[in-house]
N, C-alpha and C. Protein backbone atom coordinates (compact mmCIF):
# COMPACT_ATOMS: atom_id res chain seq x y z
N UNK A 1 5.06 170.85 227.07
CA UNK A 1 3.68 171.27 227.25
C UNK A 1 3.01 171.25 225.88
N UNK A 2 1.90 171.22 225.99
CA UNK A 2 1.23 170.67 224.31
C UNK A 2 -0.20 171.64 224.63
N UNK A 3 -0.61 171.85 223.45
CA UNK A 3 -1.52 172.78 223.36
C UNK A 3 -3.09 172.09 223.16
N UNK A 4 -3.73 172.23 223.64
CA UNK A 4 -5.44 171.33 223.34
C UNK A 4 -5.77 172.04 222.09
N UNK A 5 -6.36 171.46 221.32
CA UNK A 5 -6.25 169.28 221.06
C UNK A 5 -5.58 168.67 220.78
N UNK A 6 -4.46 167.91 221.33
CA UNK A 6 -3.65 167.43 220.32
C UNK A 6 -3.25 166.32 221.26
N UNK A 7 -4.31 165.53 220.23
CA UNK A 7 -4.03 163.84 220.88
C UNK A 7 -2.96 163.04 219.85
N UNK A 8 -1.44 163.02 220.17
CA UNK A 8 -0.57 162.40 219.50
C UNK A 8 -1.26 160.83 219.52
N UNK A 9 -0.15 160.34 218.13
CA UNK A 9 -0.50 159.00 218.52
C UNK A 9 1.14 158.46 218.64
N UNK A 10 0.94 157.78 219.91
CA UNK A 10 2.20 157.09 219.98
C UNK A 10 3.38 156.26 219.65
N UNK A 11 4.80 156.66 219.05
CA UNK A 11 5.58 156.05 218.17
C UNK A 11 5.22 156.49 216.62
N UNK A 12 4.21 157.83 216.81
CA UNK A 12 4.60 157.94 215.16
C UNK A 12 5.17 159.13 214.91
N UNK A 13 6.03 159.13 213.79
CA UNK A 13 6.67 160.72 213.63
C UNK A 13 5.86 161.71 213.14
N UNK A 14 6.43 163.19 214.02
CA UNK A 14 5.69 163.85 213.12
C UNK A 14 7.13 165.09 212.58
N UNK A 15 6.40 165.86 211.88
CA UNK A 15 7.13 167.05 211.21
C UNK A 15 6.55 168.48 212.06
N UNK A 16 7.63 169.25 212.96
CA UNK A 16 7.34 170.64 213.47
C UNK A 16 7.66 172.04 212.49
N UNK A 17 6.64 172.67 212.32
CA UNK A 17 7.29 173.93 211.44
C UNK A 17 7.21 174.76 213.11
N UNK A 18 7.86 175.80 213.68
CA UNK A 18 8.03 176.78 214.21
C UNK A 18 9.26 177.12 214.48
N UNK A 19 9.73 177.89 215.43
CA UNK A 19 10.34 178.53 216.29
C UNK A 19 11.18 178.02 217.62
N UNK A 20 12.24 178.34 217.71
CA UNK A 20 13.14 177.91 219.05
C UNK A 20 13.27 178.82 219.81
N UNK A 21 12.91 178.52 221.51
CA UNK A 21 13.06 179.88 222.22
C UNK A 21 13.66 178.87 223.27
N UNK A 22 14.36 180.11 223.73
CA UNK A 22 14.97 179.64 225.24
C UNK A 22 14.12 179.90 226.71
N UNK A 23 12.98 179.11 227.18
CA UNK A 23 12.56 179.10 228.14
C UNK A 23 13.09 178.81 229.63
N UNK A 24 12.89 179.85 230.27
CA UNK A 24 13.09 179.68 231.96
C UNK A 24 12.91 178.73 232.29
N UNK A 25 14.10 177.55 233.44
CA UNK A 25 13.63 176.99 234.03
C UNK A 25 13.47 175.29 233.15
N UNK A 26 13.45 175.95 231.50
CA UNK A 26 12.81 174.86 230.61
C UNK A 26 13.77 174.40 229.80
N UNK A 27 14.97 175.27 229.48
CA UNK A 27 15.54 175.24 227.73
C UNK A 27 14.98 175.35 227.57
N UNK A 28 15.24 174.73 225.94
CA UNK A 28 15.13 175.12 224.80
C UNK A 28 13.88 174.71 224.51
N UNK A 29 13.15 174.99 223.53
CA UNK A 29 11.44 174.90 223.68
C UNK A 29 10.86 175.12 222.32
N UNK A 30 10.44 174.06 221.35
CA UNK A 30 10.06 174.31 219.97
C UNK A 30 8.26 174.79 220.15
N UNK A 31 8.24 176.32 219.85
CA UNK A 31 6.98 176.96 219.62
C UNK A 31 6.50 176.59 218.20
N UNK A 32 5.68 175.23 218.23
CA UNK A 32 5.04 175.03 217.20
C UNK A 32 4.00 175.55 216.55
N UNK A 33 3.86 175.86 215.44
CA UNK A 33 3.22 176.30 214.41
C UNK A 33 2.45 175.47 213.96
N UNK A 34 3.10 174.53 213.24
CA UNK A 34 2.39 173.48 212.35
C UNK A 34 2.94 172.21 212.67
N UNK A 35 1.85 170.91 212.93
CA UNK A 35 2.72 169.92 213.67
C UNK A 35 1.88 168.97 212.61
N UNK A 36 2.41 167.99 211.77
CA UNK A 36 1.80 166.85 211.05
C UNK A 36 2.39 166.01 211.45
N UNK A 37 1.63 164.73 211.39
CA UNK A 37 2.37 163.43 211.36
C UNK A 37 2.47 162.80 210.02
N UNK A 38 3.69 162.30 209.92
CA UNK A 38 4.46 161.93 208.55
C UNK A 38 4.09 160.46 208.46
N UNK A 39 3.67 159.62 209.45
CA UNK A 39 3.97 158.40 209.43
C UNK A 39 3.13 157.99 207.94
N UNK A 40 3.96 157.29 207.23
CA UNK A 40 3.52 156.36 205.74
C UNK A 40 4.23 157.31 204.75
N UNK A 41 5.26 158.58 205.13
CA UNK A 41 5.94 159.59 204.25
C UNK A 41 7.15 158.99 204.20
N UNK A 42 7.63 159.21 202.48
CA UNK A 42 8.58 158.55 202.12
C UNK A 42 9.64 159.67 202.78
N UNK A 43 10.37 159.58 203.77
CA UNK A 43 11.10 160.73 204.30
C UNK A 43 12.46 160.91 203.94
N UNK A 44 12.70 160.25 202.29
CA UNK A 44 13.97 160.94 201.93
C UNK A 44 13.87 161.70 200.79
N UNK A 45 12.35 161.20 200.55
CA UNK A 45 11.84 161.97 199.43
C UNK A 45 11.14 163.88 199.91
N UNK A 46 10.72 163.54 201.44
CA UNK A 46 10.24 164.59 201.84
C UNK A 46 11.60 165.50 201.88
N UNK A 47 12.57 165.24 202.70
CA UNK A 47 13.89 165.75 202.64
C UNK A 47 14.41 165.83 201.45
N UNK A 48 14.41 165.32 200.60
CA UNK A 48 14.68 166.41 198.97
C UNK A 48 13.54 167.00 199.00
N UNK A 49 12.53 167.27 198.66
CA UNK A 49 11.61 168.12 198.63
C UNK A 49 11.95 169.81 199.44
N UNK A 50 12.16 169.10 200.62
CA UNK A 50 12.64 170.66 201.58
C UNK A 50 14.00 170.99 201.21
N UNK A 51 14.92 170.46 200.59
CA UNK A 51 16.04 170.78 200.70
C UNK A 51 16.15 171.53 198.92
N UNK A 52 15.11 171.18 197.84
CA UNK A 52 14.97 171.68 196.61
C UNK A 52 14.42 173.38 197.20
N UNK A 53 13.37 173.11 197.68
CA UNK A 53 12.49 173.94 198.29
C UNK A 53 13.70 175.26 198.87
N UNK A 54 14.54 174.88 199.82
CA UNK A 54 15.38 175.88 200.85
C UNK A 54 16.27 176.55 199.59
N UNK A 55 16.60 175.40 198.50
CA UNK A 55 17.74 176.07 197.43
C UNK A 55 17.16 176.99 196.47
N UNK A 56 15.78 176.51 196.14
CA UNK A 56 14.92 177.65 195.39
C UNK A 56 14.71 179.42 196.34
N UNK A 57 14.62 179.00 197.39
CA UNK A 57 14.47 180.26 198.05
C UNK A 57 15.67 181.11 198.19
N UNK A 58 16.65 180.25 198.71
CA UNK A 58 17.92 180.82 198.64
C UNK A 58 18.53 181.75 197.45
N UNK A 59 17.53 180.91 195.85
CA UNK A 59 18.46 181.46 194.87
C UNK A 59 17.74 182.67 194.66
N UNK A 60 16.21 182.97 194.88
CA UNK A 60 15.71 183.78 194.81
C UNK A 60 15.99 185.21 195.66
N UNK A 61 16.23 184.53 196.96
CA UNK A 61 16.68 185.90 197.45
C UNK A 61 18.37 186.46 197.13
N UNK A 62 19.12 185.69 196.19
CA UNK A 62 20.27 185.88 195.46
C UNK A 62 20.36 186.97 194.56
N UNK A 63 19.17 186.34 193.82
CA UNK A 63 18.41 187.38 192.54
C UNK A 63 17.97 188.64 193.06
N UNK A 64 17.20 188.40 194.11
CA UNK A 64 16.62 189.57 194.51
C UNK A 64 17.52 191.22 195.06
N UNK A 65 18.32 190.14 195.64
CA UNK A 65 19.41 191.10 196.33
C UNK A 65 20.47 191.50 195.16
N UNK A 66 19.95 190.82 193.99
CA UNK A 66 21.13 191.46 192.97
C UNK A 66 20.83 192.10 192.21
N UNK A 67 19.34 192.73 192.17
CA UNK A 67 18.41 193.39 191.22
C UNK A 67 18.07 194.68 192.08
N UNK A 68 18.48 194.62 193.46
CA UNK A 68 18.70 195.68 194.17
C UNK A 68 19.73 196.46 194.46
N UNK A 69 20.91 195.82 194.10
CA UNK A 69 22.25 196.85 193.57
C UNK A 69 22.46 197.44 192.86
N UNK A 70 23.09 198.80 193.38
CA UNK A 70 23.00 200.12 192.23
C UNK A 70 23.96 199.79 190.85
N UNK A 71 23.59 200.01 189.91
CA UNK A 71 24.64 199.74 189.13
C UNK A 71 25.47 201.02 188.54
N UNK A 72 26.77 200.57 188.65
CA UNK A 72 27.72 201.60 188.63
C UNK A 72 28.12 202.17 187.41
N UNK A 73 28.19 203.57 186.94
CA UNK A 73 27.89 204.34 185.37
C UNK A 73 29.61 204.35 185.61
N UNK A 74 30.27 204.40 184.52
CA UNK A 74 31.29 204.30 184.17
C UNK A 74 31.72 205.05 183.36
């Protein structure tokens, strides 16, 4: 099911940012957020991009969670 307006154009890719839910009756069911079409995107360059992107966040919440441990007096 697709939400108005959204006149795809046919055979081109796009990129979904949302959510996976398990719908009745339906599966599995991507609740889109943000839907672009990539077509003319260098898509191994986009995929390093997200995958720099996921490791930066990752390291941050590393940091974060390690600046939130008590530190132990000795």
């Amino acid at each position: 099911m697709f939400v108005e307006p959204f006149n795809p154009i046919l055979g081109a890719q796009y990129i979904v940012l949302g959510e996976t839910e398990n719908a009745e009756g339906v599966g599995v069911m991507v609740r889109a957020r943000v839907l672009n079409c990539v077509d003319g995107v260098n898509i191994a360059l986009l995929q390093k991009a997200i995958n720099e992107q996921r490791s930066f966040f990752k390291e941050r919440e590393q940091k974060q969670g390690d600046a939130t441990q008590p530190v132990h007096a000795t």
